[in-house]
N, C-alpha and C. Protein backbone atom coordinates (compact mmCIF):
# COMPACT_ATOMS: atom_id res chain seq x y z
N UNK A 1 32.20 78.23 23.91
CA UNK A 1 31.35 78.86 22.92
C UNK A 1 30.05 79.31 23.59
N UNK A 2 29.53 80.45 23.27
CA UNK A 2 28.43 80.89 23.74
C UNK A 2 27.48 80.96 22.69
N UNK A 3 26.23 80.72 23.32
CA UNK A 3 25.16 80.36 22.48
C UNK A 3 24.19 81.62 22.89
N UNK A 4 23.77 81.70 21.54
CA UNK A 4 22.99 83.29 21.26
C UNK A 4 21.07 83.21 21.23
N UNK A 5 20.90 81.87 21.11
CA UNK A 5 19.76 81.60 20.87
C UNK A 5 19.27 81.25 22.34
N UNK A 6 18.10 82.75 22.51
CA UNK A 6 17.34 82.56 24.07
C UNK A 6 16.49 81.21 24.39
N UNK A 7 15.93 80.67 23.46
CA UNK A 7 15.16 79.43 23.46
C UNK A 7 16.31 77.92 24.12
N UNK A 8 16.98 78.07 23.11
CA UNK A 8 18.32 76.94 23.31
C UNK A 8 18.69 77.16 24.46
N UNK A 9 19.41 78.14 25.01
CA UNK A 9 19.63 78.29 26.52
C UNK A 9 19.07 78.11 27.47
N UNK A 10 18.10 78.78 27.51
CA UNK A 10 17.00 78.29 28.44
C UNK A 10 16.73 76.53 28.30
N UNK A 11 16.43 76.48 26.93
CA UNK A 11 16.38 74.59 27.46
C UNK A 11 17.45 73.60 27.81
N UNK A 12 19.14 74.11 27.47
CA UNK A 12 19.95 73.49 28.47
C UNK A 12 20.16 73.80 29.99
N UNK A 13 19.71 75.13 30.03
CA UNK A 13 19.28 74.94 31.78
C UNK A 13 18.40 74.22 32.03
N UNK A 14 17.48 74.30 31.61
CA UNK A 14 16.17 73.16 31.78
C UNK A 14 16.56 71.89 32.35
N UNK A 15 17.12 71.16 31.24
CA UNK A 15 17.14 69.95 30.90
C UNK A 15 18.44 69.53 32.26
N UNK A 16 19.25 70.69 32.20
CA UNK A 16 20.42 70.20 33.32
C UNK A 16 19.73 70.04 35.09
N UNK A 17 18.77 71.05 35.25
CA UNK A 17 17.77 71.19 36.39
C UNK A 17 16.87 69.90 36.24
N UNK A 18 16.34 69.65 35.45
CA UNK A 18 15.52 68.51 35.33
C UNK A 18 16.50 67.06 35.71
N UNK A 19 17.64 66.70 35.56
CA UNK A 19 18.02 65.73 35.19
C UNK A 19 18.69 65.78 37.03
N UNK A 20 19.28 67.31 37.36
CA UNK A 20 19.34 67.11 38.83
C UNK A 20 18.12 66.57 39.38
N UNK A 21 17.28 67.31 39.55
CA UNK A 21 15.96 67.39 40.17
C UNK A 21 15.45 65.85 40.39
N UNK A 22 15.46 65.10 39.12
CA UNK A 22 14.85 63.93 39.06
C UNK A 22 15.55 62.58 38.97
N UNK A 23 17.15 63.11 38.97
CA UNK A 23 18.14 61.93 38.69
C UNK A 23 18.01 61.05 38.00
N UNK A 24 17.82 61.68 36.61
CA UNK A 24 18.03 60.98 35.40
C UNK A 24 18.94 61.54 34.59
N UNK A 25 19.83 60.48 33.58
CA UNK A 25 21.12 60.91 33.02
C UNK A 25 20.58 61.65 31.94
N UNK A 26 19.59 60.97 31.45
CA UNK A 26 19.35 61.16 29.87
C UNK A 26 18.98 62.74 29.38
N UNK A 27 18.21 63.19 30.50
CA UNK A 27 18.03 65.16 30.52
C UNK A 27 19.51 65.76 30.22
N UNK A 28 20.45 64.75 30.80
CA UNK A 28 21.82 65.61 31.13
C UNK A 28 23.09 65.09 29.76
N UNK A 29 22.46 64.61 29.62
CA UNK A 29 23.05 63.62 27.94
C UNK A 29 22.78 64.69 26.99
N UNK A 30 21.13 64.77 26.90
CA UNK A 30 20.52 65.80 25.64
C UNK A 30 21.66 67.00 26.09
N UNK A 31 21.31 67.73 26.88
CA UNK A 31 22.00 68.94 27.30
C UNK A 31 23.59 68.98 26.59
N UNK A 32 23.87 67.76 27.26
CA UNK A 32 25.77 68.12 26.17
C UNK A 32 25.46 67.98 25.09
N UNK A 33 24.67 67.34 24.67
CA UNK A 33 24.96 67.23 23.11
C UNK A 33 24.07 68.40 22.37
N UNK A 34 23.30 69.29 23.21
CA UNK A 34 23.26 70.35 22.55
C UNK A 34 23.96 71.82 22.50
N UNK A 35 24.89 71.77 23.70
CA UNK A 35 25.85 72.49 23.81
C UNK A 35 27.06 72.49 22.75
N UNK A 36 26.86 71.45 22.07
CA UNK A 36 27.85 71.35 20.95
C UNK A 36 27.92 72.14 20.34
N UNK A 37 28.42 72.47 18.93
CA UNK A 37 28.53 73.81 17.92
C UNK A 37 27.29 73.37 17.21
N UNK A 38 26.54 74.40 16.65
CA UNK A 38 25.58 73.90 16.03
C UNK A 38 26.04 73.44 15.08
N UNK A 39 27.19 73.01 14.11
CA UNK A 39 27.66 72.10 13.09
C UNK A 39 27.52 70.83 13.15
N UNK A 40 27.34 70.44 14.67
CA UNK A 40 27.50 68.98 15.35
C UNK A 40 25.85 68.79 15.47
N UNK A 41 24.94 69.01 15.67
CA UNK A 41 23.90 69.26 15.79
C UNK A 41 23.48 67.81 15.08
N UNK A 42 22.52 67.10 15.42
CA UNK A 42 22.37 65.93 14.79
C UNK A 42 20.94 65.92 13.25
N UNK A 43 21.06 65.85 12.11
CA UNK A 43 20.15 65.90 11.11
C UNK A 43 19.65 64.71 10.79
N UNK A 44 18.25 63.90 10.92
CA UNK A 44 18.45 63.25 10.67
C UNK A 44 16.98 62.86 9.85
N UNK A 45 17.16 62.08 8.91
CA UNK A 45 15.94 62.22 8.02
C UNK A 45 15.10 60.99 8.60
N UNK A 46 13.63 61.23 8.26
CA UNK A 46 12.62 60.43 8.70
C UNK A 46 12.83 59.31 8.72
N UNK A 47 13.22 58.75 7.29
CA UNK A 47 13.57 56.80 6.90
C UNK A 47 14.44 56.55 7.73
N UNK A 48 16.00 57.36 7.95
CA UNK A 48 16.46 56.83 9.16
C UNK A 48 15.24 56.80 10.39
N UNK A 49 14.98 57.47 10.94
CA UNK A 49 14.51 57.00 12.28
C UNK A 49 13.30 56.15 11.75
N UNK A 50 12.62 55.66 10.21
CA UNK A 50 11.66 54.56 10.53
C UNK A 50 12.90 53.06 10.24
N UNK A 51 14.25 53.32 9.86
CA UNK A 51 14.60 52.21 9.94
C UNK A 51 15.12 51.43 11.62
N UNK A 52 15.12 52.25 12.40
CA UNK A 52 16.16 51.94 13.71
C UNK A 52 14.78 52.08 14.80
N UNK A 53 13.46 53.04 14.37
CA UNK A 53 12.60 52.99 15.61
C UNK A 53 11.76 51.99 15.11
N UNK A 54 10.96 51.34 16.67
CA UNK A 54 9.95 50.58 16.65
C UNK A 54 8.49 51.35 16.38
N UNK A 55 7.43 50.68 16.19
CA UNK A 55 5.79 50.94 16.06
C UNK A 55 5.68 51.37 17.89
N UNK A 56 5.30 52.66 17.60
CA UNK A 56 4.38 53.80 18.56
C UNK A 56 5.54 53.62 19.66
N UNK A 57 7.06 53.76 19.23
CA UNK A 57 8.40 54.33 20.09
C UNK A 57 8.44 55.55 20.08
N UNK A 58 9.42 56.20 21.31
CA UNK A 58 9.30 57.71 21.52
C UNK A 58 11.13 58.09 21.20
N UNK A 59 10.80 58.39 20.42
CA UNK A 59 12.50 58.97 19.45
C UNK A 59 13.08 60.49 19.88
N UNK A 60 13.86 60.38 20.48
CA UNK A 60 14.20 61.60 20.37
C UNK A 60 15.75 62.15 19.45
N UNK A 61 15.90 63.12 19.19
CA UNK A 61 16.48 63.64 18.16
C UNK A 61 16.84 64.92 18.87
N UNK A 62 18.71 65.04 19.46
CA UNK A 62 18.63 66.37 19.51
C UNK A 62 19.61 67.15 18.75
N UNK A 63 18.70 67.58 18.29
CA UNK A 63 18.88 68.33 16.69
C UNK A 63 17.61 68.27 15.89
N UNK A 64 17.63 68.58 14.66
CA UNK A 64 16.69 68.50 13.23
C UNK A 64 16.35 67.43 12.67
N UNK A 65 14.36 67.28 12.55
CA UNK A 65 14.62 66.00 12.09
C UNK A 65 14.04 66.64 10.35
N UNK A 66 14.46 65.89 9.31
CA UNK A 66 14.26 66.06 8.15
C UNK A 66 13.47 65.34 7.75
N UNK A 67 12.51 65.49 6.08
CA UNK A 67 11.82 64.82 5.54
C UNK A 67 12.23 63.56 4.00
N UNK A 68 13.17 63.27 4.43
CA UNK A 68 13.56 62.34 3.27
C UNK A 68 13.28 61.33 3.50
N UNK A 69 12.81 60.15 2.67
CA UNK A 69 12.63 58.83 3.40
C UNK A 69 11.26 58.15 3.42
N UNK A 70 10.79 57.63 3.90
CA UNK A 70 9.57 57.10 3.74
C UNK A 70 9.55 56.57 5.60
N UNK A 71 7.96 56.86 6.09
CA UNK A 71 8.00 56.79 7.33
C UNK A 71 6.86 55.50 7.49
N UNK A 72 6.77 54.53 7.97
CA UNK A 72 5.62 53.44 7.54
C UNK A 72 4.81 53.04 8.74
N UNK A 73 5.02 53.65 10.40
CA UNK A 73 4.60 53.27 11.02
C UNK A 73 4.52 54.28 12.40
N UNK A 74 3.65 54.59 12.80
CA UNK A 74 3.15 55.65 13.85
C UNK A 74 4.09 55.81 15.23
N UNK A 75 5.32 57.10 15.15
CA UNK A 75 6.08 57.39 16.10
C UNK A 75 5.79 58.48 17.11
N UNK A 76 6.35 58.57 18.08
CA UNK A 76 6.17 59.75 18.69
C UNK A 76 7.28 60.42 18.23
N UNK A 77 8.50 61.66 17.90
CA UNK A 77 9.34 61.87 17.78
C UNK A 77 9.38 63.14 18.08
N UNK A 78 10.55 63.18 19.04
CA UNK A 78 10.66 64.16 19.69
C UNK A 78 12.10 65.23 19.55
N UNK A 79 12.02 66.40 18.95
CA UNK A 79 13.40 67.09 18.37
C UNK A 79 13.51 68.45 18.83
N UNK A 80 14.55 68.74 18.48
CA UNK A 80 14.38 70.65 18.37
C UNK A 80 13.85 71.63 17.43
N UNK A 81 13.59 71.01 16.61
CA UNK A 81 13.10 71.45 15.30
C UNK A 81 12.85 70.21 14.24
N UNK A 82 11.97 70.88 13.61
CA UNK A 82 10.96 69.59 12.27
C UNK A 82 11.43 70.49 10.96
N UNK A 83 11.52 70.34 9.90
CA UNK A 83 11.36 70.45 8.66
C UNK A 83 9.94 70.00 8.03
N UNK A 84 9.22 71.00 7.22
CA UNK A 84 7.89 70.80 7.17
C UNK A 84 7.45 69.57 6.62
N UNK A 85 8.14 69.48 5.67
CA UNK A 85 7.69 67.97 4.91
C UNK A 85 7.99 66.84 6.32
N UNK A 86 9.11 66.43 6.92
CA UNK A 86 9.08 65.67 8.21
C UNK A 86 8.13 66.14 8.91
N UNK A 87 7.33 66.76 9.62
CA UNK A 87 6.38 67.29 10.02
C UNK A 87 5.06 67.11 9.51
N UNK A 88 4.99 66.67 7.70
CA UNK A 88 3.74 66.32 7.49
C UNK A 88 3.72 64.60 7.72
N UNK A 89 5.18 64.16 7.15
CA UNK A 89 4.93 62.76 6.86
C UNK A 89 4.92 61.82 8.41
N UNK A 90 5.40 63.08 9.37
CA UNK A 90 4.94 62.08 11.08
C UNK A 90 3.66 62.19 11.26
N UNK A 91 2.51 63.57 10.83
CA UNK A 91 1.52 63.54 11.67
C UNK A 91 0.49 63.03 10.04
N UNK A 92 1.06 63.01 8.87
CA UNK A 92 0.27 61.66 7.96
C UNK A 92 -0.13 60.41 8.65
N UNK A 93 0.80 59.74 9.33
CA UNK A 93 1.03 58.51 9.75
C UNK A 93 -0.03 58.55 11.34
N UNK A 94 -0.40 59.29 11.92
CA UNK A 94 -0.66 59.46 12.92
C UNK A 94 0.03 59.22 14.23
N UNK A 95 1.57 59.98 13.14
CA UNK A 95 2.27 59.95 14.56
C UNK A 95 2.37 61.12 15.12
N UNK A 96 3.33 61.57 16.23
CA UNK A 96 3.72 62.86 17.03
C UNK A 96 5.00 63.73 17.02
N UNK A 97 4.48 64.83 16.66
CA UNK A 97 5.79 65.92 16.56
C UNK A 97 5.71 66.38 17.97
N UNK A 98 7.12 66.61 18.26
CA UNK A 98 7.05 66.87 20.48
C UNK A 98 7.88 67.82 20.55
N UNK A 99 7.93 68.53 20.94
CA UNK A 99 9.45 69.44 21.27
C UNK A 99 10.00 68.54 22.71
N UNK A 100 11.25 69.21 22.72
CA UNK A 100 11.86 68.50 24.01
C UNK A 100 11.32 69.18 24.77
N UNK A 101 11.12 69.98 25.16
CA UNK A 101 10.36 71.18 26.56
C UNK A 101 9.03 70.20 26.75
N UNK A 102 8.45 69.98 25.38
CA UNK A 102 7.25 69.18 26.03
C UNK A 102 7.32 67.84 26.42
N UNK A 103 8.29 67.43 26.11
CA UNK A 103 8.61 65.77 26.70
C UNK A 103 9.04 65.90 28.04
N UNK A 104 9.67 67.11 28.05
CA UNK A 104 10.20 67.10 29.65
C UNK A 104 9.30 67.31 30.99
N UNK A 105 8.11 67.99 30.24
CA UNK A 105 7.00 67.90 31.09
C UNK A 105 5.77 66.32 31.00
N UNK A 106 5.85 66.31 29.96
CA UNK A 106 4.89 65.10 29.71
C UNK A 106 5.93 63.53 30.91
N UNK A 107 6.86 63.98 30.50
CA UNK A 107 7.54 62.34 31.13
C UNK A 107 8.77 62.51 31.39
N UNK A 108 9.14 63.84 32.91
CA UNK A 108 10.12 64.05 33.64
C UNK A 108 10.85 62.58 33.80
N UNK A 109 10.95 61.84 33.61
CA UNK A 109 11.35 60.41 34.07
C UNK A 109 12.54 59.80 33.02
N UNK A 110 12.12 60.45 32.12
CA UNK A 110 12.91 60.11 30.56
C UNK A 110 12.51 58.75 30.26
N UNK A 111 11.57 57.74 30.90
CA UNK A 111 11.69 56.17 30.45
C UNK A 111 11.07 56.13 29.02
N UNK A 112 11.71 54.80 28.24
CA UNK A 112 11.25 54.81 27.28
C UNK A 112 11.07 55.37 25.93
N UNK A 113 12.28 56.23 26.28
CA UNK A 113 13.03 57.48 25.40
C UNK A 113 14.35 56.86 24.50
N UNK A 114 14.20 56.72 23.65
CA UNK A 114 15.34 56.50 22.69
C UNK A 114 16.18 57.63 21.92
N UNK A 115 17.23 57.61 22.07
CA UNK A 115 18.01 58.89 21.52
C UNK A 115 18.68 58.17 19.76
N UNK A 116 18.73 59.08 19.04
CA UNK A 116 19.08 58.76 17.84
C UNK A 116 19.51 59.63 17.54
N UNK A 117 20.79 59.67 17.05
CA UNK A 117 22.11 60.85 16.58
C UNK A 117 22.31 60.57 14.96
């Protein structure tokens, strides 16, 4: 399947270069699982990730994160896209909306990165 979206492409090259470059799996993990069909794409609403993440953990999400739920404690979370209400109720809390492009620069290393599908 070929993917039409210039942004998306470019960041599975990214992420596949990054994960050579620095020999880490987890760049190269995100990457398949965004190569998927976008049907597979992971959605996942805020309360999930405040039930499974810890206080001031770095979540990543690749896919959409949504606003359903109740969020109770300050995350970093890091996705391909926010939904606005998820977007207000992370940076209410004084937590962090990240794109993956910017995690990949902030912390080439991937440590400390939790993936949530």
């Amino acid at each position: 399947m070929v993917k039409t979206n210039p942004r998306l492409v470019k960041l599975v090259q990214d992420l596949k270069t990054k994960s050579r470059k620095e020999k880490v799996a987890i760049w190269r993990d995100v990457a398949k699982r965004l190569e998927r069909s976008t049907r597979d794409y992971s959605e996942i609403n805020v309360g999930q990730i405040n039930q499974h993440a810890l206080e001031n953990e770095t979540v990543l999400v690749p896919g959409k994160v949504l606003g359903s739920g109740v969020l109770d404690h300050p995350l970093a979370i890091v996705a391909l896209d926010f939904s606005l209400s998820a977007r207000d109720k992370i940076t209410k809390i004084k937590g962090k909306c990240i794109t993956i492009e910017q995690l990949m620069d902030e912390n080439p290393s991937g440590k400390g990165v939790r993936i949530i599908q």
